[in-house]
PDB file of N, CA and C in Angstrom:
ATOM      1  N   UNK A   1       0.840  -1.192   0.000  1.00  0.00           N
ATOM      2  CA  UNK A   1       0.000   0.000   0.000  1.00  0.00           C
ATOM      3  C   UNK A   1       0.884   1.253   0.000  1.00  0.00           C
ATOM      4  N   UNK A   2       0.049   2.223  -0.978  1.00  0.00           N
ATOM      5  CA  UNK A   2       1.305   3.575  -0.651  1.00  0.00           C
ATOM      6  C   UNK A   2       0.931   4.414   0.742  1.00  0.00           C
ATOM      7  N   UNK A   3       1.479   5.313   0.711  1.00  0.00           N
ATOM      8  CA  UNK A   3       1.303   6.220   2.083  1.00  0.00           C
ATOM      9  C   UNK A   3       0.056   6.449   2.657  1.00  0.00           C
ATOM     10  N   UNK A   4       0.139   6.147   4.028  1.00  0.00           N
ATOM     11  CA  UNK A   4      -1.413   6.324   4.165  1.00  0.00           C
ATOM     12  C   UNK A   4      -1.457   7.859   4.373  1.00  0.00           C
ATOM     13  N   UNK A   5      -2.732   8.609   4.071  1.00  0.00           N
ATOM     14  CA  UNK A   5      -3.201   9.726   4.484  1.00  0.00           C
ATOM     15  C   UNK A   5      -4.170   9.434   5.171  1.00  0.00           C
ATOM     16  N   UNK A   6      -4.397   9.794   6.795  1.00  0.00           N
ATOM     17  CA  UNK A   6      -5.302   9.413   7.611  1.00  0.00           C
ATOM     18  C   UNK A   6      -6.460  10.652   6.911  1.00  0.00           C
ATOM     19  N   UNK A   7      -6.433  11.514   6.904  1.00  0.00           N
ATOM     20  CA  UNK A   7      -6.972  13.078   6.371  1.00  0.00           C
ATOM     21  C   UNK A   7      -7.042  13.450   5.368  1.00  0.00           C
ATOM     22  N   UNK A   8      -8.363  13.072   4.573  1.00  0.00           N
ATOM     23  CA  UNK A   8      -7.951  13.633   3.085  1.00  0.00           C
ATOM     24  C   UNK A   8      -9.578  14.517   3.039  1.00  0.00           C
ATOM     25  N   UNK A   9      -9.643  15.539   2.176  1.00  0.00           N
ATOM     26  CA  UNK A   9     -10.414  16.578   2.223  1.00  0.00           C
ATOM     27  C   UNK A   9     -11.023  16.820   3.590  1.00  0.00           C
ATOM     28  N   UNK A  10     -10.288  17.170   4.484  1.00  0.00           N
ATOM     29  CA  UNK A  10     -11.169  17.451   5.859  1.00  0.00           C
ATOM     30  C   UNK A  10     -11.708  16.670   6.624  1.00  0.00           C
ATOM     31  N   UNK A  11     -11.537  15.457   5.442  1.00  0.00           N
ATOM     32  CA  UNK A  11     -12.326  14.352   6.654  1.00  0.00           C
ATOM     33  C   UNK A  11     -11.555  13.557   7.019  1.00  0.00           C
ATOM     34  N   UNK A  12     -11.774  12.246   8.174  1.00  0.00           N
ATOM     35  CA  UNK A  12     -10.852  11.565   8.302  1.00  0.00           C
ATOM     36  C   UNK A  12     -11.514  10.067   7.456  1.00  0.00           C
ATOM     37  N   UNK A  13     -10.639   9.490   6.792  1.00  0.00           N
ATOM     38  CA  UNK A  13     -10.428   8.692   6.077  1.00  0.00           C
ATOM     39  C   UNK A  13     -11.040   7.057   6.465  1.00  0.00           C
ATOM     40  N   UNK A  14     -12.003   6.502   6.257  1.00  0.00           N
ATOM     41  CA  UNK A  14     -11.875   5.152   6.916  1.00  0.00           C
ATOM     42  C   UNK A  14     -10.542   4.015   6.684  1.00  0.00           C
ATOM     43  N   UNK A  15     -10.382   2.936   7.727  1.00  0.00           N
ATOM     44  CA  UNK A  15      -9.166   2.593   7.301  1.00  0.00           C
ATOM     45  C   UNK A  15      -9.088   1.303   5.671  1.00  0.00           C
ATOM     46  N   UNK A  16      -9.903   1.245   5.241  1.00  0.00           N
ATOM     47  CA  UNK A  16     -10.600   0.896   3.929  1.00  0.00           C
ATOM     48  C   UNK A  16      -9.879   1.545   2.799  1.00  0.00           C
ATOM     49  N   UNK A  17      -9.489   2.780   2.759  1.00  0.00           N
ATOM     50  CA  UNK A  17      -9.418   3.990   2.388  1.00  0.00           C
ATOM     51  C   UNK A  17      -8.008   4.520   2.444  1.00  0.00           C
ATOM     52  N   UNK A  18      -7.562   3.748   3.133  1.00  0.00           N
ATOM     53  CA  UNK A  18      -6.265   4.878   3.584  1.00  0.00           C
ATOM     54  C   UNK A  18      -5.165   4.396   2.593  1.00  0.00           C
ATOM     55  N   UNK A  19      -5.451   5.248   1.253  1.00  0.00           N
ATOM     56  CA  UNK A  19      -4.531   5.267   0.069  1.00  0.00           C
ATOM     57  C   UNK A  19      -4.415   6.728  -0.431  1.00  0.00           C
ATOM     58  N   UNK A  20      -3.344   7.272  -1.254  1.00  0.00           N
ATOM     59  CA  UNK A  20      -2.855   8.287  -0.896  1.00  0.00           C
ATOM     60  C   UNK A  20      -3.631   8.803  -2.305  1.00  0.00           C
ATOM     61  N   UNK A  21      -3.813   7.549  -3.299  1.00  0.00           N
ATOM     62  CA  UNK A  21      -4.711   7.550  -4.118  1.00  0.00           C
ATOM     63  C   UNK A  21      -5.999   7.806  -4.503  1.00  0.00           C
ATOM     64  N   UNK A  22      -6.424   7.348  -3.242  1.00  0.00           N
ATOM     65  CA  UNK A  22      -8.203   7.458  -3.034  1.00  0.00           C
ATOM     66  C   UNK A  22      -8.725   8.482  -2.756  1.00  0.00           C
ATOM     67  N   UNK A  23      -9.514   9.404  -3.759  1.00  0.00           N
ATOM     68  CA  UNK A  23     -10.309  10.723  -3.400  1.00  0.00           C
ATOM     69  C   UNK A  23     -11.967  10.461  -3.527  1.00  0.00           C
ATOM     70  N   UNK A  24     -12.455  10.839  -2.414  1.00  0.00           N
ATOM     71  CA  UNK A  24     -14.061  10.681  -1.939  1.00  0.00           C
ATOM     72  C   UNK A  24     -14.492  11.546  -3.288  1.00  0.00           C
ATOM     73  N   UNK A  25     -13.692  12.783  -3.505  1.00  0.00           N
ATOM     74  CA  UNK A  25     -14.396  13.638  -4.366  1.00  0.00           C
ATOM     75  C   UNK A  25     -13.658  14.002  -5.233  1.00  0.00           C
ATOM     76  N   UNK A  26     -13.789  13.292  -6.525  1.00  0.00           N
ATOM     77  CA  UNK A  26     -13.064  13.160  -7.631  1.00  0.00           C
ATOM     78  C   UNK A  26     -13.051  14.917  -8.136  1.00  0.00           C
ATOM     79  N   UNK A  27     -12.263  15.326  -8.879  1.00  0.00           N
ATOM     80  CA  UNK A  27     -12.487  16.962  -9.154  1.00  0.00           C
ATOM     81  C   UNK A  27     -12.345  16.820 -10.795  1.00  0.00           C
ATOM     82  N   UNK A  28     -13.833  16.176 -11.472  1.00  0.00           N
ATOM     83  CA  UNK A  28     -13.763  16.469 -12.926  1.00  0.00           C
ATOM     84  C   UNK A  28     -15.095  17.141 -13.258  1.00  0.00           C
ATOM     85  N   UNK A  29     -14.423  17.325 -14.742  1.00  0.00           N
ATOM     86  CA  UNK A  29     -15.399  18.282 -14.997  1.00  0.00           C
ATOM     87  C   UNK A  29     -16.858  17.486 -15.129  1.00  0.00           C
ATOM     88  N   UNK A  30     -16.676  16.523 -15.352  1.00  0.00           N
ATOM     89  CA  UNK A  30     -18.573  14.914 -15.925  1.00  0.00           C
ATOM     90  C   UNK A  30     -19.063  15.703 -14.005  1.00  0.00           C
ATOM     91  N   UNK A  31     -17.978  15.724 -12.921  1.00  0.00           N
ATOM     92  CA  UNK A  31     -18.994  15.528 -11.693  1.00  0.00           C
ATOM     93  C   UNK A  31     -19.536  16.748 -11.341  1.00  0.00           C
ATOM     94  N   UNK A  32     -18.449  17.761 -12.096  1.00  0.00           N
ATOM     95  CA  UNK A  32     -19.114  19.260 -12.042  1.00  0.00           C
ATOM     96  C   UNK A  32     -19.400  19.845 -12.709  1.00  0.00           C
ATOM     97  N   UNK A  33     -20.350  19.135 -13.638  1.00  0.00           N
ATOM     98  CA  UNK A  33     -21.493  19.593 -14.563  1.00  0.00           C
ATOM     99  C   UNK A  33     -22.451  18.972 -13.905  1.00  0.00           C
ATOM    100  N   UNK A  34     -22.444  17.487 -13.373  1.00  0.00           N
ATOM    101  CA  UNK A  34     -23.392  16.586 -12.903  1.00  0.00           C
ATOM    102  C   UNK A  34     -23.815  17.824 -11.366  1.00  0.00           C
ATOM    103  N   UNK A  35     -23.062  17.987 -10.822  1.00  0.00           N
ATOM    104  CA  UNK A  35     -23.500  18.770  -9.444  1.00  0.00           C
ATOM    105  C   UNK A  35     -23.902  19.905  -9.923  1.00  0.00           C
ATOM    106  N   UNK A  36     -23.533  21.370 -10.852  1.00  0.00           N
ATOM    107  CA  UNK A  36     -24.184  22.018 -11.623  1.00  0.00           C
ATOM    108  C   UNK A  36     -25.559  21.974 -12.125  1.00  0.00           C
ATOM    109  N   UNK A  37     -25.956  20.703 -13.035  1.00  0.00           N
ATOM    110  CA  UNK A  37     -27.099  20.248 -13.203  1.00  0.00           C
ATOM    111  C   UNK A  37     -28.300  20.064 -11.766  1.00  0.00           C
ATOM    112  N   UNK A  38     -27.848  19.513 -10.877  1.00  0.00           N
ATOM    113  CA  UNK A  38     -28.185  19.284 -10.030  1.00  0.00           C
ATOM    114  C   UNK A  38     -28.884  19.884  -9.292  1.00  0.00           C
ATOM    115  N   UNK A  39     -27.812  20.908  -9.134  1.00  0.00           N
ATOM    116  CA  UNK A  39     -28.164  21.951  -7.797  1.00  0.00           C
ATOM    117  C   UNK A  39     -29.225  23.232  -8.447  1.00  0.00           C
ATOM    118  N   UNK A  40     -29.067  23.436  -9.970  1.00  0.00           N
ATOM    119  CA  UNK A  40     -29.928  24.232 -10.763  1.00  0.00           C
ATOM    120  C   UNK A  40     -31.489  23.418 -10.967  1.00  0.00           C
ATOM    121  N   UNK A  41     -31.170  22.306 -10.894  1.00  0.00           N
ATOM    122  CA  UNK A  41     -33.057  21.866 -10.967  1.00  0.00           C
ATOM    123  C   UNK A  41     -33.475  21.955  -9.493  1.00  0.00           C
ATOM    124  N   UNK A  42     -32.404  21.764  -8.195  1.00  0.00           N
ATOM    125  CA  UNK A  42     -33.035  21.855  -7.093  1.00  0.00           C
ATOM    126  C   UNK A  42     -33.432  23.490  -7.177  1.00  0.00           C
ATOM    127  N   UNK A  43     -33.053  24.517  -7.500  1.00  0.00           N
ATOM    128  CA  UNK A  43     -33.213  25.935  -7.268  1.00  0.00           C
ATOM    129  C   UNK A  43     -34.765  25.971  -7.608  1.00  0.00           C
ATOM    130  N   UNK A  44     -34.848  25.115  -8.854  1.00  0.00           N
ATOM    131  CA  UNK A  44     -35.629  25.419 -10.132  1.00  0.00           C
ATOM    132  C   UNK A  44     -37.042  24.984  -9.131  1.00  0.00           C
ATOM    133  N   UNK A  45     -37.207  23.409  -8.980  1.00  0.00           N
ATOM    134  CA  UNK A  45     -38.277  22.984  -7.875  1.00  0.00           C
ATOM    135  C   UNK A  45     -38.438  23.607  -6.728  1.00  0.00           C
ATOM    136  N   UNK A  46     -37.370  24.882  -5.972  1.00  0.00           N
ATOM    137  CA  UNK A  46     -37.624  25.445  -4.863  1.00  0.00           C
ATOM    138  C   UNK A  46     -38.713  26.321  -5.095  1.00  0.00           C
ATOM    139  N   UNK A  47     -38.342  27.487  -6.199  1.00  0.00           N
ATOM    140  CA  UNK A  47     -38.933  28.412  -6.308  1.00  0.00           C
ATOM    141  C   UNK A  47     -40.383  28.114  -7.227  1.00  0.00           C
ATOM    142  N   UNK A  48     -40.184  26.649  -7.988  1.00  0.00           N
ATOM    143  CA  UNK A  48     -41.458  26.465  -7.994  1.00  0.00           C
ATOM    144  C   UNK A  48     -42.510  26.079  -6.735  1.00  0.00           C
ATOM    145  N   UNK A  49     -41.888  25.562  -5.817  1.00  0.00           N
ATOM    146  CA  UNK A  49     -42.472  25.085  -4.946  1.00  0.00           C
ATOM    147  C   UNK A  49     -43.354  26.196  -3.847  1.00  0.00           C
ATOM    148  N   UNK A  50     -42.198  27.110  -3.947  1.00  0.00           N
ATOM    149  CA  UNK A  50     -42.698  28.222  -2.890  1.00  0.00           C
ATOM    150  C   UNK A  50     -42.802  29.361  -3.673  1.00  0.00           C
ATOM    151  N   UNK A  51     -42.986  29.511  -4.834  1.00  0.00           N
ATOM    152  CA  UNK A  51     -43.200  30.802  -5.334  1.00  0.00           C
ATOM    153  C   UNK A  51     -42.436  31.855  -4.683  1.00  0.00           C
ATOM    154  N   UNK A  52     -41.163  31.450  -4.023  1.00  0.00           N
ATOM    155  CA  UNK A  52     -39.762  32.330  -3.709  1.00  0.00           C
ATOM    156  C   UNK A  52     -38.591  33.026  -4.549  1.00  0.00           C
ATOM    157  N   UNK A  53     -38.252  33.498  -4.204  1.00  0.00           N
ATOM    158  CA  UNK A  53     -36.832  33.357  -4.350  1.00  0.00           C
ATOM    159  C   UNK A  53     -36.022  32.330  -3.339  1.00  0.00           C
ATOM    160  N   UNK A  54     -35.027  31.615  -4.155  1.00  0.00           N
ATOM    161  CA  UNK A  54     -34.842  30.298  -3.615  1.00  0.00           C
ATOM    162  C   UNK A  54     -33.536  31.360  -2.976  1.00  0.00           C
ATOM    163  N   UNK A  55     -32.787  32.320  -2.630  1.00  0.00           N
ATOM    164  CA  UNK A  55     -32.449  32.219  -2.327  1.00  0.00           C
ATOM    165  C   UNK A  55     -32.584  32.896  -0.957  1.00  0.00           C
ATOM    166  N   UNK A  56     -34.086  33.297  -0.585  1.00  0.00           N
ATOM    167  CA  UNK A  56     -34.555  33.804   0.535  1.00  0.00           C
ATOM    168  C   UNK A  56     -34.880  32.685   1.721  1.00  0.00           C
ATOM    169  N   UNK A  57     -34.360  32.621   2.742  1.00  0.00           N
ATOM    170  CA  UNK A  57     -34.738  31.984   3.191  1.00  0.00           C
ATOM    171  C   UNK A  57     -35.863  32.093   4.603  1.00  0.00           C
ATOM    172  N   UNK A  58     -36.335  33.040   4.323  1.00  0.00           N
ATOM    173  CA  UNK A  58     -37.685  33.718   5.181  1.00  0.00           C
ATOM    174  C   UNK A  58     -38.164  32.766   5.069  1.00  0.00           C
ATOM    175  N   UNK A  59     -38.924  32.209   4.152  1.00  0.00           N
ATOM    176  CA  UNK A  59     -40.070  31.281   4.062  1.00  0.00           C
ATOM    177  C   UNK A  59     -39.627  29.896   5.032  1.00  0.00           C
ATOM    178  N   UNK A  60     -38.176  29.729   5.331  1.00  0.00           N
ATOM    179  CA  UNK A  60     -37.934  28.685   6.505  1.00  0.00           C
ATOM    180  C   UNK A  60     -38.027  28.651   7.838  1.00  0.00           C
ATOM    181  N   UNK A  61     -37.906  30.359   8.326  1.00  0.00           N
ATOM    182  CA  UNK A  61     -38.104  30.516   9.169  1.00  0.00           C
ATOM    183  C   UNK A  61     -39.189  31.460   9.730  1.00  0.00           C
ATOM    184  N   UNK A  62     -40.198  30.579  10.479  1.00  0.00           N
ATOM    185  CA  UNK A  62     -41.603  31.107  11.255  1.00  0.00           C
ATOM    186  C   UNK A  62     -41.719  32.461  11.597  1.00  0.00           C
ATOM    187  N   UNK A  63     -40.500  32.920  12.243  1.00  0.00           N
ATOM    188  CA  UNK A  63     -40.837  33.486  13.473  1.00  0.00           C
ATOM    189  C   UNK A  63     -40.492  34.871  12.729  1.00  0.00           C
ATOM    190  N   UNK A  64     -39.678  34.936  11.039  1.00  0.00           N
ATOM    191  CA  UNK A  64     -39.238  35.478  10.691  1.00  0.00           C
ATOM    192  C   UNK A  64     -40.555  36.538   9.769  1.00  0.00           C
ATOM    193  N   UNK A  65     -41.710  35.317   9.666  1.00  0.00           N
ATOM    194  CA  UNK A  65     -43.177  35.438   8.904  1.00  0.00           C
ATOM    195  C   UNK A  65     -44.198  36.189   9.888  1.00  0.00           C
ATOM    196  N   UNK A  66     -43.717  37.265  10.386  1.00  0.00           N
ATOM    197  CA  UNK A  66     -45.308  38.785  11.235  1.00  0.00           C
ATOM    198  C   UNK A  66     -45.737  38.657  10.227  1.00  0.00           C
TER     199      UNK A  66
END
């Protein structure tokens, strides 16, 4: 096995894992278009959902709604 890194992106590593090789979160472009895609249809269903702006987050909090 090569070097272990107990710590890789902030987290700690299970011992499964502990290759210097192994990244939880690959950094290409297929996963960051895929998370792009993603996070734009979640916006998309927010503000359909609540007739918001998705990026207000009043509508989460009660106490915030006199």
């Amino acid at each position: 096995m090569k070097k272990s890194l107990p710590f890789q992106n902030g987290y700690q590593v299970h011992a499964n894992n502990l290759d210097e090789s192994f990244n939880p979160y690959p950094d290409t472009p297929e996963l960051a278009w895929a998370r792009k895609d993603w996070l734009a249809g979640w916006l998309t269903r927010e503000k359909e959902t609540n007739g918001l702006d998705p990026n207000d987050i009043a509508h989460r909090i009660p106490a915030l709604m006199g």
